[in-house]
Protein backbone atom coordinates (compact mmCIF):
# COMPACT_ATOMS: atom_id res chain seq x y z
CA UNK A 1 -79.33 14.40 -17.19
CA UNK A 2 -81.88 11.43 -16.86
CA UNK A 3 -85.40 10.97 -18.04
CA UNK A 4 -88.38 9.74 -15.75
CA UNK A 5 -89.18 6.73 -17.81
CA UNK A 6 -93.25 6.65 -16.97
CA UNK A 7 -93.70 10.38 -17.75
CA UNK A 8 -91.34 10.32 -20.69
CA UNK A 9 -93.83 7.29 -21.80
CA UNK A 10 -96.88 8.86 -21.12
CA UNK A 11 -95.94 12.13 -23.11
CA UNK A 12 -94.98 10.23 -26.45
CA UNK A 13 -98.42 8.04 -25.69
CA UNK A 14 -99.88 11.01 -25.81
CA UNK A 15 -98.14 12.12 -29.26
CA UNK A 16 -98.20 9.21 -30.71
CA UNK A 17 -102.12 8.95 -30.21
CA UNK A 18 -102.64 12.80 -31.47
CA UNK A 19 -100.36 11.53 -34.85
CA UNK A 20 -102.38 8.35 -35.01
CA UNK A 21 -105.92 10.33 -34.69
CA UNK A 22 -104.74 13.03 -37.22
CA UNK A 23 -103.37 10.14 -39.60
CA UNK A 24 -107.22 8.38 -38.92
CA UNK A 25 -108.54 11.61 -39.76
CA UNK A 26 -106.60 12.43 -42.82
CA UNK A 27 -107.43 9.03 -44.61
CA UNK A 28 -111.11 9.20 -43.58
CA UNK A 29 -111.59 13.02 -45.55
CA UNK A 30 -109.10 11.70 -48.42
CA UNK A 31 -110.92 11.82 -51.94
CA UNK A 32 -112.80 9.06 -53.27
CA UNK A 33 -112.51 7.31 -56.40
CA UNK A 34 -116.09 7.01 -56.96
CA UNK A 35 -115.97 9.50 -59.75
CA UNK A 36 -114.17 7.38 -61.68
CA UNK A 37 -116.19 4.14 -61.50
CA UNK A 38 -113.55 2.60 -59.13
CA UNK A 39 -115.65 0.27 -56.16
CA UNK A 40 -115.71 2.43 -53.15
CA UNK A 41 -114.17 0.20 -50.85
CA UNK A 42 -111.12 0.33 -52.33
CA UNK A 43 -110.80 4.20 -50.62
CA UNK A 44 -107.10 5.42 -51.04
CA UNK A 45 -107.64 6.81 -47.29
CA UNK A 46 -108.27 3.09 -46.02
CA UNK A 47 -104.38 1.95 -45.14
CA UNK A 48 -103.47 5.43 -43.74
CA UNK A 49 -106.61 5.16 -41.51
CA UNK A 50 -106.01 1.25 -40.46
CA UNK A 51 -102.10 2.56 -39.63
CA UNK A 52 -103.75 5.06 -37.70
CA UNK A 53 -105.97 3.36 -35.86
CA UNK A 54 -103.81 0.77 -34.78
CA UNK A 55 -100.68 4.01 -33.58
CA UNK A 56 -103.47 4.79 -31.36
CA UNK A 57 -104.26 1.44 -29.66
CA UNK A 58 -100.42 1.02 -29.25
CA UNK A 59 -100.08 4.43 -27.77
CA UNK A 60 -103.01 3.80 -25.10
CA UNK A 61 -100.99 0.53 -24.43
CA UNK A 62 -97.86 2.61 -23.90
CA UNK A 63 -100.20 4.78 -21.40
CA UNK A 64 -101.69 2.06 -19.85
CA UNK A 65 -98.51 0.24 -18.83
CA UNK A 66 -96.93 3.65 -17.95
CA UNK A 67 -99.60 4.25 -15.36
CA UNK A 68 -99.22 0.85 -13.53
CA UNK A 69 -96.98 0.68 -10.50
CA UNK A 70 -93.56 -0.29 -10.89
CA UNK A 71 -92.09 -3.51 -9.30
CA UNK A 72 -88.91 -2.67 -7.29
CA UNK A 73 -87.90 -0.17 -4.81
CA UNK A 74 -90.25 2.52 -5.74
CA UNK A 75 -87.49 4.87 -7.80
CA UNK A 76 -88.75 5.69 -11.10
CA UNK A 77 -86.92 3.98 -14.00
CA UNK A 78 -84.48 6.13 -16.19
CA UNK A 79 -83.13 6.69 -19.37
CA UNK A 80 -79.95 8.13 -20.15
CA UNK A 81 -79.49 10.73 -23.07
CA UNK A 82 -76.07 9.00 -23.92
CA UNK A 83 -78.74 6.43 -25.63
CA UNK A 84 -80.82 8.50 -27.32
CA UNK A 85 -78.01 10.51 -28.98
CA UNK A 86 -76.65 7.20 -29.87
CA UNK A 87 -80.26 5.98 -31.42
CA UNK A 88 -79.97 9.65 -33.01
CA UNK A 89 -77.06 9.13 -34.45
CA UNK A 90 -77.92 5.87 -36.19
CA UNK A 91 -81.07 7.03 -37.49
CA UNK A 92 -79.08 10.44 -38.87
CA UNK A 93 -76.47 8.37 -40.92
CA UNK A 94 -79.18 5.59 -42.07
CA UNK A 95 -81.49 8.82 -43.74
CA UNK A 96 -78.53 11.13 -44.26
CA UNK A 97 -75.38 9.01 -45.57
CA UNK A 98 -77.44 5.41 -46.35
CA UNK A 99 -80.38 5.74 -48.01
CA UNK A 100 -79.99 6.79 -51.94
CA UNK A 101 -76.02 6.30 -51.86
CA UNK A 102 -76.93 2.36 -51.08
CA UNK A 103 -80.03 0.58 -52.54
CA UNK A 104 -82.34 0.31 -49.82
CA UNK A 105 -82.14 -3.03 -48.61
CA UNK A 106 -78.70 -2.93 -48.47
CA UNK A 107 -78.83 0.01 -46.80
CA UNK A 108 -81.18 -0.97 -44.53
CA UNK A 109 -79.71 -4.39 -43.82
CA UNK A 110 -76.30 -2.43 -42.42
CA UNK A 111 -78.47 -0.04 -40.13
CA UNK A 112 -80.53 -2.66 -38.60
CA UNK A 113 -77.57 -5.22 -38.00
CA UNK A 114 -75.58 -1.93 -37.19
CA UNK A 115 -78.13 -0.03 -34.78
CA UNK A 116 -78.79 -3.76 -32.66
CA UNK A 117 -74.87 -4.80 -32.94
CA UNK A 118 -74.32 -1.21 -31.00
CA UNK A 119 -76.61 -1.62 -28.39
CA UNK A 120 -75.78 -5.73 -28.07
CA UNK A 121 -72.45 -4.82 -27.73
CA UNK A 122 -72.61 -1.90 -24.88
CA UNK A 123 -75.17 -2.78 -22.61
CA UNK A 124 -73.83 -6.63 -21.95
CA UNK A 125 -71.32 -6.81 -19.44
CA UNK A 126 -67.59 -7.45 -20.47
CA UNK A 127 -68.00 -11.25 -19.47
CA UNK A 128 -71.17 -11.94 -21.34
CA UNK A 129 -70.04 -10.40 -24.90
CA UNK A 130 -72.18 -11.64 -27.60
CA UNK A 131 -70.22 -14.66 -29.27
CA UNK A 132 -70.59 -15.49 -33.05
CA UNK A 133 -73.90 -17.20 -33.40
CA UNK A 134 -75.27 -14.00 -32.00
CA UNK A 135 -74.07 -11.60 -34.28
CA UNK A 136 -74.71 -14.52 -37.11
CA UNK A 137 -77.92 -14.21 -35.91
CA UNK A 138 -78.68 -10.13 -35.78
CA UNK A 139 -76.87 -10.41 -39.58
CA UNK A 140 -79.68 -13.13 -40.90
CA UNK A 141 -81.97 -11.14 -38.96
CA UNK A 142 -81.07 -8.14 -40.91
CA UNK A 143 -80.67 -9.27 -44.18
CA UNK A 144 -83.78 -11.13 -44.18
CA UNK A 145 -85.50 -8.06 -42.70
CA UNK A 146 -84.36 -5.78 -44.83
CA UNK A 147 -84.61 -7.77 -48.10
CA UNK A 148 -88.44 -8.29 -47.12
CA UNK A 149 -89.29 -5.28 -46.59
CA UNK A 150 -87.60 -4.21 -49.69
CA UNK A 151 -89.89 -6.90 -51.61
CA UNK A 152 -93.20 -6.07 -49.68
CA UNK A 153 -92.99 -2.15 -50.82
CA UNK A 154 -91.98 -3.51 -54.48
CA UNK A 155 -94.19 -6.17 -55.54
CA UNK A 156 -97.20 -6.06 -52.77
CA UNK A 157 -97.15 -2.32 -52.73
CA UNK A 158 -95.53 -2.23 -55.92
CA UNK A 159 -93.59 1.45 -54.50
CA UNK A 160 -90.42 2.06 -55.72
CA UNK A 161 -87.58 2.14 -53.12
CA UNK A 162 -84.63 4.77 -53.42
């Protein structure tokens, strides 16, 4: 079975911009810190509503390109399912098996290098493999990913990761 790419993007627009108004929402009715003599712009509400904002202006981008025409010969571009059980899968083991038997940013770095490796590997054709500086390259990628988002939650955000 194949998806109609346009309508399958114009559905998750539309979700995306209903989670991204409710997110908005949430963070805008959050309790203040007034009460305790703490300056009222620093609202708790004020990241989840900025996050929320900004799902919803990349969700009517998602819409808007989804409406324009297509280039081509007029068929409707698909997706196959084969790649969304596969993106399923990889998302599965990264919260199931990963994340709290690995530190994070390990953990992490092996999805991401992983997840892009897989999809690298399987949609180039058999004479166009990725050589070694490529897959150097998704493995710096990772790491440095990874490791930096690991040290943004922990010292900007100062959140403990699992």
């Amino acid at each position: 079975m194949r998806l109609d790419s346009p309508a399958a993007d114009r559905v998750t627009a539309l979700v995306l911009f209903l989670l991204g108004g409710a997110a908005t929402y949430g963070g805008f009715v959050m309790d203040r810190l007034e009460n305790r003599q703490i300056h009222p712009a620093s609202i708790p509400g004020l990241v989840p509503m900025i996050l929320g904002v900004m799902l919803m202006v990349c969700a009517a981008a998602l819409a808007w390109s989804a409406a324009r025409p297509r280039e081509g010969n007029g068929a409707a571009e698909t997706v196959s399912w084969s790649r969304f059980g596969v993106t399923l899968f990889w998302c599965a083991l990264y919260a199931l098996a990963a994340v709290g038997q690995l530190p994070f940013a390990p953990a992490t770095a092996i999805f991401i290098a992983g997840f892009t490796l897989w999809f690298i590997w399987t949609e180039s054709d058999r004479a166009a493999r990725p050589g070694l500086a490529t897959v150097l390259a998704v493995l710096a990628f990772s790491g440095a990913t990874a490791f930096g988002v690991a040290a943004l939650f922990r010292y900007g955000f100062l959140v403990r990761l699992p």
